[in-house]
C-alpha atoms as a PDB file:
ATOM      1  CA  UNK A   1     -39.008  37.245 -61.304  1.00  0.00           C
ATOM      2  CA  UNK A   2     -39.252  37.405 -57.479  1.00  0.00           C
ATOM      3  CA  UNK A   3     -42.314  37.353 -55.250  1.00  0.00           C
ATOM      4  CA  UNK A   4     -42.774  41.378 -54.165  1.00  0.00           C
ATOM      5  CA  UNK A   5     -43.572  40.149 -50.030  1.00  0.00           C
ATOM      6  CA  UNK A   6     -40.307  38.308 -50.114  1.00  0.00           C
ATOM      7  CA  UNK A   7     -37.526  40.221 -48.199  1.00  0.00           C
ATOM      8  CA  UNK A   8     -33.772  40.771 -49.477  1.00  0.00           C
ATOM      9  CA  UNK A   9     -32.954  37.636 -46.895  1.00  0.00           C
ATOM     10  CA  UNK A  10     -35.299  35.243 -48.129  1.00  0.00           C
ATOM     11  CA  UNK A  11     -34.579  36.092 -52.042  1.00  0.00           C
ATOM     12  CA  UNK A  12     -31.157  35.925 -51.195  1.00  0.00           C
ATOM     13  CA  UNK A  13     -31.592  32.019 -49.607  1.00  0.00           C
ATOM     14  CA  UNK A  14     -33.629  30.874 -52.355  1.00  0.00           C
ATOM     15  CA  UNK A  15     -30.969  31.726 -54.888  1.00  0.00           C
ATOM     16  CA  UNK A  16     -28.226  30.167 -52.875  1.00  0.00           C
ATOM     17  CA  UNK A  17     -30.532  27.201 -52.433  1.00  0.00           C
ATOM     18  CA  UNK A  18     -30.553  27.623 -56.538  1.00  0.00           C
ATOM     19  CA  UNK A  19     -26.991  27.859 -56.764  1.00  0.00           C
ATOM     20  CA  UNK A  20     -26.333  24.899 -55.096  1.00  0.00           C
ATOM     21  CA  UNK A  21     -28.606  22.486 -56.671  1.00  0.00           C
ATOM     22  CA  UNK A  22     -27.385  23.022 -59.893  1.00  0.00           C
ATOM     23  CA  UNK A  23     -24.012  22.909 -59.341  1.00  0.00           C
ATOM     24  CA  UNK A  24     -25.138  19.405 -57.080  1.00  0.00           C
ATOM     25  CA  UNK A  25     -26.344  18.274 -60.033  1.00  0.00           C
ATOM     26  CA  UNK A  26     -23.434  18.605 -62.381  1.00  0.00           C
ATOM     27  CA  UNK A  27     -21.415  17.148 -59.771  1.00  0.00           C
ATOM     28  CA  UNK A  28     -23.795  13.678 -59.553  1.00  0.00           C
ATOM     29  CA  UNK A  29     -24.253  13.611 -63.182  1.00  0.00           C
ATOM     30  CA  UNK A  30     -20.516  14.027 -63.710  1.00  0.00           C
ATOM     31  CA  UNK A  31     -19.929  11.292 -60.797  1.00  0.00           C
ATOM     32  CA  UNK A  32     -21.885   8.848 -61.787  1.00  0.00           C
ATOM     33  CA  UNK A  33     -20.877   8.674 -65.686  1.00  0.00           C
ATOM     34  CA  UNK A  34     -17.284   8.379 -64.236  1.00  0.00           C
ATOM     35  CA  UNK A  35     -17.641   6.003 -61.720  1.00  0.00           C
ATOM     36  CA  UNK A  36     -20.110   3.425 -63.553  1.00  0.00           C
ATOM     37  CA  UNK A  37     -18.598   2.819 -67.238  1.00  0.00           C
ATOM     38  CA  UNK A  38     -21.101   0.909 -68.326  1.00  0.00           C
ATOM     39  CA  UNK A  39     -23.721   3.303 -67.993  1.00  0.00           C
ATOM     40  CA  UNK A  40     -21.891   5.809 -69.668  1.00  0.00           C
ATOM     41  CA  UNK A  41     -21.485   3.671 -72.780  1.00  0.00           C
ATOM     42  CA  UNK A  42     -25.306   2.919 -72.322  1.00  0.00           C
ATOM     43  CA  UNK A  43     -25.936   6.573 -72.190  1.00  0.00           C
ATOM     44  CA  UNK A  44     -23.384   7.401 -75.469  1.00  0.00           C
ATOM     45  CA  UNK A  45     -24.143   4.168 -77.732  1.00  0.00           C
ATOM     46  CA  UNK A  46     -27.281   3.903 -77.345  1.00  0.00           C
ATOM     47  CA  UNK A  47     -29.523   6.195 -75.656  1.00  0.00           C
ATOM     48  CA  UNK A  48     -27.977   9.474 -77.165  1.00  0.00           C
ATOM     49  CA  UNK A  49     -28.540   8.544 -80.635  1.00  0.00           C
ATOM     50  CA  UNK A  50     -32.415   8.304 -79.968  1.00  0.00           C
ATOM     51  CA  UNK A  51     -32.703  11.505 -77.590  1.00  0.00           C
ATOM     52  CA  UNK A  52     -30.621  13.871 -80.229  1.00  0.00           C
ATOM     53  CA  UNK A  53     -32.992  12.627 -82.848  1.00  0.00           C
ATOM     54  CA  UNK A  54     -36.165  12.725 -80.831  1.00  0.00           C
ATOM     55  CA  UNK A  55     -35.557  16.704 -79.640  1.00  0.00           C
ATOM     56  CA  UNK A  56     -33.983  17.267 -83.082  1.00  0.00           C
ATOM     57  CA  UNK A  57     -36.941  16.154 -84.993  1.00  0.00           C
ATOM     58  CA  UNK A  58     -39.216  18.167 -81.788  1.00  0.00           C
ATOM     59  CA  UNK A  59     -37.262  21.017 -81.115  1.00  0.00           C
ATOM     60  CA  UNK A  60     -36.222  21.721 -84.961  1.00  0.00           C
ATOM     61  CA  UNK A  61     -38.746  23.608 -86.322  1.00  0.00           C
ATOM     62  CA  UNK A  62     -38.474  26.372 -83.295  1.00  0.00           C
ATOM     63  CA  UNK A  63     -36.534  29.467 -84.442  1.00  0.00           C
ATOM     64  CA  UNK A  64     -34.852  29.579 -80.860  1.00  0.00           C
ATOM     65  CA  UNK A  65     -32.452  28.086 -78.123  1.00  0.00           C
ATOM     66  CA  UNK A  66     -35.140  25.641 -75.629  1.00  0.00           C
ATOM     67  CA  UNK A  67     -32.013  25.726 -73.642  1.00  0.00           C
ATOM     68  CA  UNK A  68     -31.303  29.666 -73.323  1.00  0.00           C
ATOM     69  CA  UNK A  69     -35.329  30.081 -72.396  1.00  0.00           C
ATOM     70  CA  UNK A  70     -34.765  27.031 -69.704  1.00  0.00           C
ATOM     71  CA  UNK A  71     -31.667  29.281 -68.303  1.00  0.00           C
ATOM     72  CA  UNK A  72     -33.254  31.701 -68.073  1.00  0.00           C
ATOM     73  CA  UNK A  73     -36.246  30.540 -66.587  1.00  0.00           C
ATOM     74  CA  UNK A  74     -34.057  28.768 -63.987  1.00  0.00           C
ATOM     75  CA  UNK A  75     -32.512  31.962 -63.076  1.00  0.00           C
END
């Protein structure tokens, strides 16, 4: 998971640096679909019909979570 010639400091930077992107992203996304309504009705009525159905009819046929191996990945 972690380099071997990194030291304690520098793993333990990275995964701050980790930390904080994801939770910056959350934040944005969350932000942005509040502030602007019309993109979140954009996003809802019509783009989330075709992306559930596109990684549905992609994603189906695997007998695990894309998500949980993306997690954990990320971590």
């Amino acid at each position: 998971m972690f380099d071997s010639n990194l030291d304690t400091g520098t793993r333990i930077r990275n995964r701050i640096i980790q930390i904080a992107l994801t939770v910056l992203f959350i934040v944005l996304f969350k932000v942005i679909l509040t502030v602007d309504a019309g993109l979140a009705g954009l996003y809802f009525h019509r783009w989330y019909f075709f992306i559930s159905k596109l990684l549905r009819t992609a994603l189906g046929q695997i007998p695990f979570s894309i998500g949980d191996v993306l997690y954990i990945t990320w971590c």
